[in-house]
PDB file of N, CA and C in Angstrom:
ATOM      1  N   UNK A   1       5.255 -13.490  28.259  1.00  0.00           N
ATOM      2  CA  UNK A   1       4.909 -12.143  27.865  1.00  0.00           C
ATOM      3  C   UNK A   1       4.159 -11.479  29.009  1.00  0.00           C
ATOM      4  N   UNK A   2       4.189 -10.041  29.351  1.00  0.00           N
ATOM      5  CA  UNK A   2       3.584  -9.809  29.860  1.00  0.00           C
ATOM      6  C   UNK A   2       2.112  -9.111  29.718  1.00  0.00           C
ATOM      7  N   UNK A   3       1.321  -9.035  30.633  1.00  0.00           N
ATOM      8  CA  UNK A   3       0.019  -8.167  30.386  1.00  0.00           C
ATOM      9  C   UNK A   3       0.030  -7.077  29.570  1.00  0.00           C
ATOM     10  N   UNK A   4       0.943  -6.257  28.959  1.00  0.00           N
ATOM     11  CA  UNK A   4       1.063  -5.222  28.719  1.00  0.00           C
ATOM     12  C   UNK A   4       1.581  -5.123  27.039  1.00  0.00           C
ATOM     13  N   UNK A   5       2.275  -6.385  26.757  1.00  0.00           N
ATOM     14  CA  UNK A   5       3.058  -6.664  25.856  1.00  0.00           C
ATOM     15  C   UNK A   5       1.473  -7.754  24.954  1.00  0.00           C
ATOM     16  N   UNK A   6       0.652  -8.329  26.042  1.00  0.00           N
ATOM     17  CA  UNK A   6      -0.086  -9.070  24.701  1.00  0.00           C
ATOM     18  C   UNK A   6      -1.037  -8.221  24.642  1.00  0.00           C
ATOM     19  N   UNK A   7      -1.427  -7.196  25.747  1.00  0.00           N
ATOM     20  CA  UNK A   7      -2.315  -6.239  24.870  1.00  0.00           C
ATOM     21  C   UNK A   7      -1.965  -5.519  23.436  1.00  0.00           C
ATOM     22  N   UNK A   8      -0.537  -5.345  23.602  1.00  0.00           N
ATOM     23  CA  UNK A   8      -0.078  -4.526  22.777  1.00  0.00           C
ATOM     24  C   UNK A   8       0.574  -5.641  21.169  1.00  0.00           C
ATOM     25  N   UNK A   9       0.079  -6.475  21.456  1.00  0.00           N
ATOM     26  CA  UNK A   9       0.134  -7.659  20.552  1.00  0.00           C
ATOM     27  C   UNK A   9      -1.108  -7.698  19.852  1.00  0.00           C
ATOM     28  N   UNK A  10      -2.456  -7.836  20.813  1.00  0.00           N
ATOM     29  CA  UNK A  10      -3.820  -7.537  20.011  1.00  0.00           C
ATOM     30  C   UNK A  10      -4.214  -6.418  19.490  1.00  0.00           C
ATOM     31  N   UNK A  11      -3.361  -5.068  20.245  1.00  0.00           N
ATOM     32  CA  UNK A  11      -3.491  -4.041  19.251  1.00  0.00           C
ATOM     33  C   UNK A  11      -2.967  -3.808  17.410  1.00  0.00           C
ATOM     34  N   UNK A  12      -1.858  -4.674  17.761  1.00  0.00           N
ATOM     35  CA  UNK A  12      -1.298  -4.715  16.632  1.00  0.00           C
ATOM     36  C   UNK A  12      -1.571  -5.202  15.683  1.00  0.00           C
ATOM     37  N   UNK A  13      -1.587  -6.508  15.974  1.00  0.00           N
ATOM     38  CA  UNK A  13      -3.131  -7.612  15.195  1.00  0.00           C
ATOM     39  C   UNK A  13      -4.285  -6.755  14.713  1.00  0.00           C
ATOM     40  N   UNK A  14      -4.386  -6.326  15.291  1.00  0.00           N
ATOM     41  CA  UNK A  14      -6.095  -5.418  14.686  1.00  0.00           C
ATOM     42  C   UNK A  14      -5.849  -4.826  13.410  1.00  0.00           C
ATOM     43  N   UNK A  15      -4.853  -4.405  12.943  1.00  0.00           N
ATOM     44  CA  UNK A  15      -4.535  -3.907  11.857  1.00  0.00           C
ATOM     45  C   UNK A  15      -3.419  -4.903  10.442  1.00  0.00           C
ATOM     46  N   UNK A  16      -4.319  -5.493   9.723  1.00  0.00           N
ATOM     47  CA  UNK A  16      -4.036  -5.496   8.367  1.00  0.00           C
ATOM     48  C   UNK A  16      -2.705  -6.042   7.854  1.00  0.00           C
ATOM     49  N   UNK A  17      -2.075  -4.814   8.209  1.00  0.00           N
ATOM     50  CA  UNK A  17      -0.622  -4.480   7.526  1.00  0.00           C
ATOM     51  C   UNK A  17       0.654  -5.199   8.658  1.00  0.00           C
ATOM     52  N   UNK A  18      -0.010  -5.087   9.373  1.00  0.00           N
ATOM     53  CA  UNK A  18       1.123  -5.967  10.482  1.00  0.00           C
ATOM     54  C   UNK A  18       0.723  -7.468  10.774  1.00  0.00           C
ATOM     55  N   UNK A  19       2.339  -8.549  11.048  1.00  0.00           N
ATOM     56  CA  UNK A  19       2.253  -9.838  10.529  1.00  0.00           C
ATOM     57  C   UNK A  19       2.503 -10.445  12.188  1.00  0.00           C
ATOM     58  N   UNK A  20       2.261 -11.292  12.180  1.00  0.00           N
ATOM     59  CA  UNK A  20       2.532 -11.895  13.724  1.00  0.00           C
ATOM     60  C   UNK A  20       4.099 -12.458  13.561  1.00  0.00           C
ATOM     61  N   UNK A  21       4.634 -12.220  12.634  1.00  0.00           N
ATOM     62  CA  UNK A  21       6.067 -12.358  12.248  1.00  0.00           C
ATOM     63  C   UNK A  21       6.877 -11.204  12.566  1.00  0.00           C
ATOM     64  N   UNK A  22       6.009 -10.679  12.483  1.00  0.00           N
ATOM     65  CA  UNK A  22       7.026  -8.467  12.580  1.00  0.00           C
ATOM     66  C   UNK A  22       6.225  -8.357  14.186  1.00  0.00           C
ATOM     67  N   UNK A  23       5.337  -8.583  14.325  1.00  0.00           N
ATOM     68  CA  UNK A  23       4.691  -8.053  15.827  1.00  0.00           C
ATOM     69  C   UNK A  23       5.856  -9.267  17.067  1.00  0.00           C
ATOM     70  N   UNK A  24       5.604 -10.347  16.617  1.00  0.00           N
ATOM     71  CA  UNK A  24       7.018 -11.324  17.515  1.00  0.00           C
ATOM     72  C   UNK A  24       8.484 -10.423  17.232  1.00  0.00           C
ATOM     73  N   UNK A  25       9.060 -10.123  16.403  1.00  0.00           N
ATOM     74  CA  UNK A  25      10.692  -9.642  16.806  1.00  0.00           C
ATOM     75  C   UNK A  25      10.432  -8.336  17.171  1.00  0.00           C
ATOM     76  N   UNK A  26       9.114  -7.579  16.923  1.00  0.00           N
ATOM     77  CA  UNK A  26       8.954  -6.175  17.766  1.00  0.00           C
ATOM     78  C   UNK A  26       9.494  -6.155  19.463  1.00  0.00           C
ATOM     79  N   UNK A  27       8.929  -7.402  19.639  1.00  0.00           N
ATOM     80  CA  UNK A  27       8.426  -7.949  20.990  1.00  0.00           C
ATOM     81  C   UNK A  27       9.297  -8.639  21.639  1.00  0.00           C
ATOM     82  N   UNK A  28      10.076  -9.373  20.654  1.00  0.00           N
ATOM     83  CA  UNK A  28      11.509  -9.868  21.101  1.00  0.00           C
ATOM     84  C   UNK A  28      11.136 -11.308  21.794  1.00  0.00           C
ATOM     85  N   UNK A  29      10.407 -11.913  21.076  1.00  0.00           N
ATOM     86  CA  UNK A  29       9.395 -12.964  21.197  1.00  0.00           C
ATOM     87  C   UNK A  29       9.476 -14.380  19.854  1.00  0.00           C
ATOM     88  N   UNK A  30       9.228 -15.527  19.909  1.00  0.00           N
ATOM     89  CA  UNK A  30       8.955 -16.488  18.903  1.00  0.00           C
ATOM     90  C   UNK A  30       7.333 -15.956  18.231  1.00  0.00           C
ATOM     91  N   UNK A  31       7.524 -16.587  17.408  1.00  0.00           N
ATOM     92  CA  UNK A  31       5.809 -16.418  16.777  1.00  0.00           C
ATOM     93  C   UNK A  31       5.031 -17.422  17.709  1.00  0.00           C
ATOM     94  N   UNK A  32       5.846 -18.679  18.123  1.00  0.00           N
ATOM     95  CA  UNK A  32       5.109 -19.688  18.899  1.00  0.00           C
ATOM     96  C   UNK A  32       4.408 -19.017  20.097  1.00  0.00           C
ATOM     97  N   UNK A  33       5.333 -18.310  20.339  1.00  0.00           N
ATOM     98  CA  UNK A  33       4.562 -17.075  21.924  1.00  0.00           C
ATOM     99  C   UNK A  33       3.651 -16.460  21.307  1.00  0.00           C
ATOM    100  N   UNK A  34       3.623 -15.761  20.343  1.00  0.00           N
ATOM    101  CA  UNK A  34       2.601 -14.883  20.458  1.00  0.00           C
ATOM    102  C   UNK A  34       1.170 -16.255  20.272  1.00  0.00           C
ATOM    103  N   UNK A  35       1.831 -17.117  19.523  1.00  0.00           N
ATOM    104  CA  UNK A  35       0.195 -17.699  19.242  1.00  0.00           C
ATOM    105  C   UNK A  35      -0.079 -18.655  20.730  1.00  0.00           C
ATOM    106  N   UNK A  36       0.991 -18.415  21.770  1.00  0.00           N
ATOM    107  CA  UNK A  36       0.563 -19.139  22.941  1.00  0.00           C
ATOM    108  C   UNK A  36      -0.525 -18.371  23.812  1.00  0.00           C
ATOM    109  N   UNK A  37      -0.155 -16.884  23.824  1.00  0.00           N
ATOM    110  CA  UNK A  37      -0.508 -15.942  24.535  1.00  0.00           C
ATOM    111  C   UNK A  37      -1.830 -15.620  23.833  1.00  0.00           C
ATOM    112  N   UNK A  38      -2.165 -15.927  22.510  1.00  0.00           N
ATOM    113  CA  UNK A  38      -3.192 -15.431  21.426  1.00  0.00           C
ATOM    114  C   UNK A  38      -4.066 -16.423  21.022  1.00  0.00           C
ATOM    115  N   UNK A  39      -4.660 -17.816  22.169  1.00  0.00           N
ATOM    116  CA  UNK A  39      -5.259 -18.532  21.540  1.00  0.00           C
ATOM    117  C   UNK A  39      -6.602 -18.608  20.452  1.00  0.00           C
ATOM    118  N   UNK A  40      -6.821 -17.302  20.392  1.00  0.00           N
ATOM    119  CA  UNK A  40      -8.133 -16.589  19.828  1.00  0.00           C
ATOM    120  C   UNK A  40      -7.138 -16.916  18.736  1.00  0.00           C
ATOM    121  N   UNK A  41      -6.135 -16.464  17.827  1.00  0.00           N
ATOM    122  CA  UNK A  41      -5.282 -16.140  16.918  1.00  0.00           C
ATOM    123  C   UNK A  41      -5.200 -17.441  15.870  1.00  0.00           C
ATOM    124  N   UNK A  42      -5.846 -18.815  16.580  1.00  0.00           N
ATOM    125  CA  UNK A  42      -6.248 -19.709  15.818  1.00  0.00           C
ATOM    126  C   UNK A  42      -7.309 -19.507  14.907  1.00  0.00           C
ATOM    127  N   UNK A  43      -8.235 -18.989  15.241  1.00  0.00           N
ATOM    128  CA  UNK A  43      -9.171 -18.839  14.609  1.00  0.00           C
ATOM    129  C   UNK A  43      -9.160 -17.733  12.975  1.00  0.00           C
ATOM    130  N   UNK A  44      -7.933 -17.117  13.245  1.00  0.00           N
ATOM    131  CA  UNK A  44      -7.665 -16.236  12.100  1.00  0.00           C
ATOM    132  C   UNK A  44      -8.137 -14.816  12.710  1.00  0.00           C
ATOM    133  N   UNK A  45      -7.829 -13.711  12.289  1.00  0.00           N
ATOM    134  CA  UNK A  45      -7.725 -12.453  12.705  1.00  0.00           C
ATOM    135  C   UNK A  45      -8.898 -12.451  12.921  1.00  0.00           C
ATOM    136  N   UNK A  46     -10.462 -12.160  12.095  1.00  0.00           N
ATOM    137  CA  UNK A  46     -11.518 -12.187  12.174  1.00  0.00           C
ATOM    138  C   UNK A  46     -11.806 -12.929  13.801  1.00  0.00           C
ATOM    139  N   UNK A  47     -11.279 -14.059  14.142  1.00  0.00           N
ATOM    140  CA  UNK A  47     -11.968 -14.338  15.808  1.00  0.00           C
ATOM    141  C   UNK A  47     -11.080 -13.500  16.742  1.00  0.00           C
ATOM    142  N   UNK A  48      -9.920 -12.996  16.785  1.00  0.00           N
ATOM    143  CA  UNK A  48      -8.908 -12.128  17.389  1.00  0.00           C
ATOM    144  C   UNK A  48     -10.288 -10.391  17.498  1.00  0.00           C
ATOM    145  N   UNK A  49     -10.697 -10.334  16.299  1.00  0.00           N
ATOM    146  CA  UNK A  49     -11.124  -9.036  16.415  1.00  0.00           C
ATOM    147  C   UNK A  49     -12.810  -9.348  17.197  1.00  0.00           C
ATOM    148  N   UNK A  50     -13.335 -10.382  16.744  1.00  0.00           N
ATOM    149  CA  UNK A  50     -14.338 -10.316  17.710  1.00  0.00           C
ATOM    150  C   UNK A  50     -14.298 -10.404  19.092  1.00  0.00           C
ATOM    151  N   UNK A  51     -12.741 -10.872  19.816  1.00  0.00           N
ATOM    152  CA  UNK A  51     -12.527 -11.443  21.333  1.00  0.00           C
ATOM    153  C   UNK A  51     -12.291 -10.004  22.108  1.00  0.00           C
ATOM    154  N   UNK A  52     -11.843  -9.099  21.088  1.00  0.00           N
ATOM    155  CA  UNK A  52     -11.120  -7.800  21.715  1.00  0.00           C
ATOM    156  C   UNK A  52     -12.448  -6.546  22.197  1.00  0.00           C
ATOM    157  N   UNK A  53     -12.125  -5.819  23.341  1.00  0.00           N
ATOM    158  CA  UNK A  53     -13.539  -5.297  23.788  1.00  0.00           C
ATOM    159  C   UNK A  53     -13.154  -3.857  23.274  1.00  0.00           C
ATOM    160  N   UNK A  54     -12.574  -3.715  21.990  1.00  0.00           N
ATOM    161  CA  UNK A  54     -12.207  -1.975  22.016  1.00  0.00           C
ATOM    162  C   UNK A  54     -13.500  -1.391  20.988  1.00  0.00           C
ATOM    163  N   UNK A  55     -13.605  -0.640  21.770  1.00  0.00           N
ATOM    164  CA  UNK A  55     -15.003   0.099  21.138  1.00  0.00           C
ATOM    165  C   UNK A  55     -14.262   0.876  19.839  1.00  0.00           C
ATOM    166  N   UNK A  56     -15.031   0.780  18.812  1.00  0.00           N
ATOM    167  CA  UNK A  56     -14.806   1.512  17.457  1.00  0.00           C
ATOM    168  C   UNK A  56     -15.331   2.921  17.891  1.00  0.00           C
ATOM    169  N   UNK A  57     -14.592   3.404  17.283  1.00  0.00           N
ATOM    170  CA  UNK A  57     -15.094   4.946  16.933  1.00  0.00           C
ATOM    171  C   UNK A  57     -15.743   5.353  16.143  1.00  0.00           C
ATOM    172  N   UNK A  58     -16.726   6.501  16.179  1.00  0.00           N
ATOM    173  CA  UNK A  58     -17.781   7.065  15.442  1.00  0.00           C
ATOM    174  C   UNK A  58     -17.273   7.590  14.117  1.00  0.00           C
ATOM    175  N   UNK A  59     -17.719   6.955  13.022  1.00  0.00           N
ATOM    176  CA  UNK A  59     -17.395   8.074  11.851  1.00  0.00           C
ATOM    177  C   UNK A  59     -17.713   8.594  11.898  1.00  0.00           C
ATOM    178  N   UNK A  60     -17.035  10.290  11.157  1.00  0.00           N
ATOM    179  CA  UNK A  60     -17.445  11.683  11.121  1.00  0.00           C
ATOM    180  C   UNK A  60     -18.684  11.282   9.596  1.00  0.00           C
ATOM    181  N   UNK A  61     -19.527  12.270  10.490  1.00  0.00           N
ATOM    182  CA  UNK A  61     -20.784  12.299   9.400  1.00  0.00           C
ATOM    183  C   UNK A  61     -20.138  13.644   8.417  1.00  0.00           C
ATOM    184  N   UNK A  62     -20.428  13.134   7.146  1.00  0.00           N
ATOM    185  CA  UNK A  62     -20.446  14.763   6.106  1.00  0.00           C
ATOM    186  C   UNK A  62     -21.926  15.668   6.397  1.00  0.00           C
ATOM    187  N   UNK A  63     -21.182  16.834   6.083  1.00  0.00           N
ATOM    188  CA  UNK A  63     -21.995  17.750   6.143  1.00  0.00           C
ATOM    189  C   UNK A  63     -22.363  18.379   4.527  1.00  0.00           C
ATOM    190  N   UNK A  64     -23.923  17.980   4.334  1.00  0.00           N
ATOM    191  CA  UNK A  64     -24.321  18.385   2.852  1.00  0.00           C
ATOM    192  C   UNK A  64     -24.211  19.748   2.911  1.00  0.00           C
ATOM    193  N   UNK A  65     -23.193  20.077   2.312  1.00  0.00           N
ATOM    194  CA  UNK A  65     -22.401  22.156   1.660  1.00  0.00           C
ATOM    195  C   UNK A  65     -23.218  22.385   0.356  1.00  0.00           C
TER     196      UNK A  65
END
């Protein structure tokens, strides 16, 4: 895989609804690759999301109307 393809593998991972089953034939990849390229990915999503350096974004504060 390349640099570009497992970033875009941990992006995908970050979210829920997508399976490392659907993110591999996105990718045109085995699942065995992605979990070669994803050794964090052992640990279960939860250690995948702590390894990744993407800064969260600010929730919008409400405004009391």
């Amino acid at each position: 895989m390349t640099d570009e393809q497992v970033r875009h593998a941990r992006d995908l991972l970050a979210r829920p609804e997508n399976t490392v089953t659907s993110i591999a034939k996105l990718l045109g990849v085995s699942r065995n690759t992605i979990y070669n390229y994803l050794p964090e990915l052992k640990g279960g999503r939860l250690a995948l999301a702590d390894s990744t350096n993407a800064a969260e974004l600010p929730r919008p504060s409400r405004s009391a109307d």
